[in-house]
N, C-alpha and C. Protein backbone atom coordinates (compact mmCIF):
# COMPACT_ATOMS: atom_id res chain seq x y z
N UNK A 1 -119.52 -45.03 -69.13
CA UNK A 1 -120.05 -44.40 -70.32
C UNK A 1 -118.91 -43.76 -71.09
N UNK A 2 -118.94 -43.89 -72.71
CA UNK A 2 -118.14 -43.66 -73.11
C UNK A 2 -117.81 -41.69 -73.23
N UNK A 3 -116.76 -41.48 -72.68
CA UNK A 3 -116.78 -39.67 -73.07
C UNK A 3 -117.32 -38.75 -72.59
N UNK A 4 -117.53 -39.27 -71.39
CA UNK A 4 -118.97 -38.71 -70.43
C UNK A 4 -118.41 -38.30 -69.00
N UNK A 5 -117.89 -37.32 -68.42
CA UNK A 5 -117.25 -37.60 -67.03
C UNK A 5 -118.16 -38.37 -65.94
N UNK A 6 -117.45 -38.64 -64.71
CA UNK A 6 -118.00 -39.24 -63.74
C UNK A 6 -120.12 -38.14 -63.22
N UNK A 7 -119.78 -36.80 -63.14
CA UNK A 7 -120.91 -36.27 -62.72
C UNK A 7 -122.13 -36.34 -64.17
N UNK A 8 -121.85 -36.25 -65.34
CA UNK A 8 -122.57 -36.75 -66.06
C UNK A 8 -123.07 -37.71 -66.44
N UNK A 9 -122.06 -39.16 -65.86
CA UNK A 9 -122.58 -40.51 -66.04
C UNK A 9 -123.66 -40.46 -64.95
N UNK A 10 -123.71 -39.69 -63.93
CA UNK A 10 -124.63 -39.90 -62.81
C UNK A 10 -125.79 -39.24 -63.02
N UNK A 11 -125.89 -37.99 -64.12
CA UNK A 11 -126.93 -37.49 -64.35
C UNK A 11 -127.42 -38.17 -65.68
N UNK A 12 -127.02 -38.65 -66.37
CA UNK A 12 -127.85 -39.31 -67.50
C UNK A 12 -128.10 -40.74 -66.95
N UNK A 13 -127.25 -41.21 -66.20
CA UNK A 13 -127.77 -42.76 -65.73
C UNK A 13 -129.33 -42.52 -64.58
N UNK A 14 -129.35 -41.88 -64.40
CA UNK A 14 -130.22 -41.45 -63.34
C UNK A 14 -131.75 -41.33 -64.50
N UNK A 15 -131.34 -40.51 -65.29
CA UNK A 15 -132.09 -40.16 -66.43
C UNK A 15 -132.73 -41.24 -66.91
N UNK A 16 -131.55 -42.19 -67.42
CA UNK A 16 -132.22 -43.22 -68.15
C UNK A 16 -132.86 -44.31 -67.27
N UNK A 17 -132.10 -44.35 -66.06
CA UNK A 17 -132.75 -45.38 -65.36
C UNK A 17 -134.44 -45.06 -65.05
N UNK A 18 -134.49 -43.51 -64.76
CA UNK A 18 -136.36 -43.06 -64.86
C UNK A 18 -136.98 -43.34 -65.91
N UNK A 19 -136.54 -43.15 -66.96
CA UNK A 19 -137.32 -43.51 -68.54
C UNK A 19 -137.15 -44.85 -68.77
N UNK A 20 -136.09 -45.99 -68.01
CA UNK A 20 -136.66 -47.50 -68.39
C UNK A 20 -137.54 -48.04 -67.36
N UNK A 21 -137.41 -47.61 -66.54
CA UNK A 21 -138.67 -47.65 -65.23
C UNK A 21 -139.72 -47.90 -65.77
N UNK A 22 -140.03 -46.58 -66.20
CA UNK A 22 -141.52 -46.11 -67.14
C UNK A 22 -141.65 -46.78 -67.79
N UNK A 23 -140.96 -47.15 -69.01
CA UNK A 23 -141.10 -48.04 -69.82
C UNK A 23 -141.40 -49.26 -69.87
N UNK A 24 -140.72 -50.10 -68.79
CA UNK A 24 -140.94 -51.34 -68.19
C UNK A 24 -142.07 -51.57 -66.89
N UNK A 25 -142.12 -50.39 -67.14
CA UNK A 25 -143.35 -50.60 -65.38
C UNK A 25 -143.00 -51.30 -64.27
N UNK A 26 -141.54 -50.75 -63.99
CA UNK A 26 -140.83 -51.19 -63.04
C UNK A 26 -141.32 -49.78 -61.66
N UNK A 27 -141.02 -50.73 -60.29
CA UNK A 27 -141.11 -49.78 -59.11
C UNK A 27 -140.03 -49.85 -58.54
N UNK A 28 -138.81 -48.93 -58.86
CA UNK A 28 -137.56 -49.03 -58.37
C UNK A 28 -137.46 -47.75 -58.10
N UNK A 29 -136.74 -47.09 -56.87
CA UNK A 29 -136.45 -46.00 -56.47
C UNK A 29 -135.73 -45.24 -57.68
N UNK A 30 -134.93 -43.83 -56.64
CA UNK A 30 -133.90 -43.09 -57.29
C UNK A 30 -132.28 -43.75 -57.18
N UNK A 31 -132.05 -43.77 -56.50
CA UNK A 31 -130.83 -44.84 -56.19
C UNK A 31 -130.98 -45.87 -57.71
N UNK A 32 -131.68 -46.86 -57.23
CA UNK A 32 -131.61 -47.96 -58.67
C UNK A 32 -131.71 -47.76 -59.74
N UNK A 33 -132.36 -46.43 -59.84
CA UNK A 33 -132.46 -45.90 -61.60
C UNK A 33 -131.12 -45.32 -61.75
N UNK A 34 -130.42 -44.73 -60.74
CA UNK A 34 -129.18 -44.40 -61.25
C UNK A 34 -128.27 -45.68 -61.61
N UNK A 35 -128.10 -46.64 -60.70
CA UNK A 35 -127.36 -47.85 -60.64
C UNK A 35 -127.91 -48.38 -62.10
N UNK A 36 -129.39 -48.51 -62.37
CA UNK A 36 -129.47 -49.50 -63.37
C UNK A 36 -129.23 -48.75 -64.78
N UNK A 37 -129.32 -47.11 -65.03
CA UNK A 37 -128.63 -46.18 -65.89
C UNK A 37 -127.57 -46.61 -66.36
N UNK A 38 -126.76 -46.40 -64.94
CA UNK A 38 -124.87 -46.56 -65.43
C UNK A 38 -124.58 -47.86 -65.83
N UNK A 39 -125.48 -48.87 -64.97
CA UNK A 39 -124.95 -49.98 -64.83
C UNK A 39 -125.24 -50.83 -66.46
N UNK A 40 -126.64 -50.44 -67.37
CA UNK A 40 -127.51 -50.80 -67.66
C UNK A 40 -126.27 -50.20 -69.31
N UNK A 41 -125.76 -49.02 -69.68
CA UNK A 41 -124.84 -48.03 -70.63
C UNK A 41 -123.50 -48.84 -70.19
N UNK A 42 -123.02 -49.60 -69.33
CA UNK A 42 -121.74 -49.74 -69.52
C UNK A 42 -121.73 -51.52 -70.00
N UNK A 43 -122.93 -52.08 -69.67
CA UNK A 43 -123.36 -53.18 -70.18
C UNK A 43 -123.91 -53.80 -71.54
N UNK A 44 -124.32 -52.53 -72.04
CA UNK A 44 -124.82 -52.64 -73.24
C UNK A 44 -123.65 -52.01 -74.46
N UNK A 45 -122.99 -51.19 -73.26
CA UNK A 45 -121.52 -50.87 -74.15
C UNK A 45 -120.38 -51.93 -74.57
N UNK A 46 -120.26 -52.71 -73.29
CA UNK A 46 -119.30 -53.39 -73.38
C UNK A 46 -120.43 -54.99 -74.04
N UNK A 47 -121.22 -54.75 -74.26
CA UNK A 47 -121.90 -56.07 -75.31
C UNK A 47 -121.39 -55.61 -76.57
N UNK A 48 -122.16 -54.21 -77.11
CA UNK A 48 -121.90 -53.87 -78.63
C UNK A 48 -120.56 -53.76 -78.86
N UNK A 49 -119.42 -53.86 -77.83
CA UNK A 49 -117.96 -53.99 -77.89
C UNK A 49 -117.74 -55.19 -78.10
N UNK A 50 -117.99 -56.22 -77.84
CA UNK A 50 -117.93 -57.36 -77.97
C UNK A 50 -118.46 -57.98 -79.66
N UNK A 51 -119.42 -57.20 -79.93
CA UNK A 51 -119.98 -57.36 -81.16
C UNK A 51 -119.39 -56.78 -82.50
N UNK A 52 -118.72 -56.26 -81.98
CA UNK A 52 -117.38 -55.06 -83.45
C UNK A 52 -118.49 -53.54 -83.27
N UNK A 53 -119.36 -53.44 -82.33
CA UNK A 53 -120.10 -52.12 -82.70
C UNK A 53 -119.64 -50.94 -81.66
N UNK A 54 -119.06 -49.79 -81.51
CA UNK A 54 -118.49 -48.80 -80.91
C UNK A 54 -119.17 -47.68 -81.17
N UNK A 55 -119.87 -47.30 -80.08
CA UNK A 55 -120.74 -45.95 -79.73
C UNK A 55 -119.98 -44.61 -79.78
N UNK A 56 -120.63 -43.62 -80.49
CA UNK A 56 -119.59 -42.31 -80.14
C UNK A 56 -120.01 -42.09 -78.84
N UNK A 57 -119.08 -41.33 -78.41
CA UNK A 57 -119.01 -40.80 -77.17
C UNK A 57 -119.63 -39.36 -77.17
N UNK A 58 -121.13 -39.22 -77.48
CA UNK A 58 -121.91 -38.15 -77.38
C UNK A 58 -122.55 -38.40 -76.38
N UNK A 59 -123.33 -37.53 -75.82
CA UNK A 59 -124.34 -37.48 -74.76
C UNK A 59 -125.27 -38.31 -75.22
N UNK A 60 -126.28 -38.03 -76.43
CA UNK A 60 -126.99 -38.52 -76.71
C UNK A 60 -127.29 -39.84 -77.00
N UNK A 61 -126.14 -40.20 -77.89
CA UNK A 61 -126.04 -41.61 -77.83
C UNK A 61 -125.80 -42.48 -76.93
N UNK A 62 -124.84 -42.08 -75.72
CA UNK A 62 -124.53 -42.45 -74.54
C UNK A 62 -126.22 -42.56 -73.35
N UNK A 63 -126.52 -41.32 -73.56
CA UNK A 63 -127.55 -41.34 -73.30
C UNK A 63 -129.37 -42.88 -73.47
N UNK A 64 -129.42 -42.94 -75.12
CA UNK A 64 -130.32 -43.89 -75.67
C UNK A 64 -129.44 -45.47 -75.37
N UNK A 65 -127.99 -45.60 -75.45
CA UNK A 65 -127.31 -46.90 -74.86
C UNK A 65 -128.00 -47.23 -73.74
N UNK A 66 -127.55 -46.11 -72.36
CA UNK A 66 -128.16 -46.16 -71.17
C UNK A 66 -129.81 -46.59 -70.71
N UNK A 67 -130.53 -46.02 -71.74
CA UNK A 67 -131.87 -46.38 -71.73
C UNK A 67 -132.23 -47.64 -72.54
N UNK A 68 -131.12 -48.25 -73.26
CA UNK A 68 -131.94 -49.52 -73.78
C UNK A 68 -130.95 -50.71 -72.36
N UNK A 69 -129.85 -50.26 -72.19
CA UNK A 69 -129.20 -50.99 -71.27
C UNK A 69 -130.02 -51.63 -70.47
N UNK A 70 -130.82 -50.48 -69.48
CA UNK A 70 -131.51 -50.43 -68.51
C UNK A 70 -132.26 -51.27 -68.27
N UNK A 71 -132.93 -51.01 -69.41
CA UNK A 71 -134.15 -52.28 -69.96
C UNK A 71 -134.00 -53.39 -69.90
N UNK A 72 -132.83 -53.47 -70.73
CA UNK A 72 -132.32 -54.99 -70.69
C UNK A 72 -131.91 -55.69 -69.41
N UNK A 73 -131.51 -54.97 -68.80
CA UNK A 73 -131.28 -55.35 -67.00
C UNK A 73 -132.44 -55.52 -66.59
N UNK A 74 -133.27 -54.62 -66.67
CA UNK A 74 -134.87 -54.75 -65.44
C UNK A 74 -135.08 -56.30 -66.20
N UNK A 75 -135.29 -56.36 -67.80
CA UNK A 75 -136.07 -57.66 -68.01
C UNK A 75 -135.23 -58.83 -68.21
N UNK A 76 -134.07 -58.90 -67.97
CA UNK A 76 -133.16 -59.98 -67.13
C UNK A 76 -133.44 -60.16 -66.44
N UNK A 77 -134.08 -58.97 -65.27
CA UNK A 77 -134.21 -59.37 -63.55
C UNK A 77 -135.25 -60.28 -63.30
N UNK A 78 -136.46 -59.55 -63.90
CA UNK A 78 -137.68 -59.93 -64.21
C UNK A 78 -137.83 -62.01 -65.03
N UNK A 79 -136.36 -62.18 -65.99
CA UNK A 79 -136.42 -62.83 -66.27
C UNK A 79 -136.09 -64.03 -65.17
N UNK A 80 -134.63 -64.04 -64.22
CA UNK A 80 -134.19 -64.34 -63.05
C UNK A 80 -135.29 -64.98 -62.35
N UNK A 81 -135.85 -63.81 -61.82
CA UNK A 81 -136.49 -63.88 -60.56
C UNK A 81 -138.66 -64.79 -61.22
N UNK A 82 -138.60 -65.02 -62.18
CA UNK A 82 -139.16 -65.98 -62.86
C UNK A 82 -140.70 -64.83 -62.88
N UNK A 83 -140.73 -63.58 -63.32
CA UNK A 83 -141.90 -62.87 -63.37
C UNK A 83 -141.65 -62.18 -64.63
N UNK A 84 -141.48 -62.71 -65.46
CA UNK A 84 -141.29 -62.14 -66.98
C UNK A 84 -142.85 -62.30 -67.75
């Protein structure tokens, strides 16, 4: 995450990974909401990097990255694993 130290990427990835859960009506622990948080903000970062688009490095925005990231991971998975 961009601008964010290591203990804050763990508390907003955690964050967002609970609010794309919800959103997606996914049943994934605490562990995976953190993983799919961080994992979900550094994926969607390094896409809109790829695209010419560069996120400030606020919480907040870092934050809503993380929660659309997320998403986009669960319904990849979902897409994968052929239950979309």
């Amino acid at each position: 995450m961009n601008g964010v130290g290591i203990i804050m990427s763990i508390i907003l990835g955690g964050l967002a990974g609970f609010i794309a859960e919800k959103i997606m009506k996914a049943n994934v622990g605490l562990l995976t909401n953190i993983i799919l948080g961080i994992v979900g903000a550094l994926f969607l970062n390094f896409i809109l990097g790829l695209l010419g688009v560069y996120t400030a490095p606020s919480l907040v925005v870092q934050f809503i990255v993380a929660i659309v990231g997320a998403c986009i991971l669960i319904f990849l998975w979902r897409a994968i694993r052929g239950r979309a």
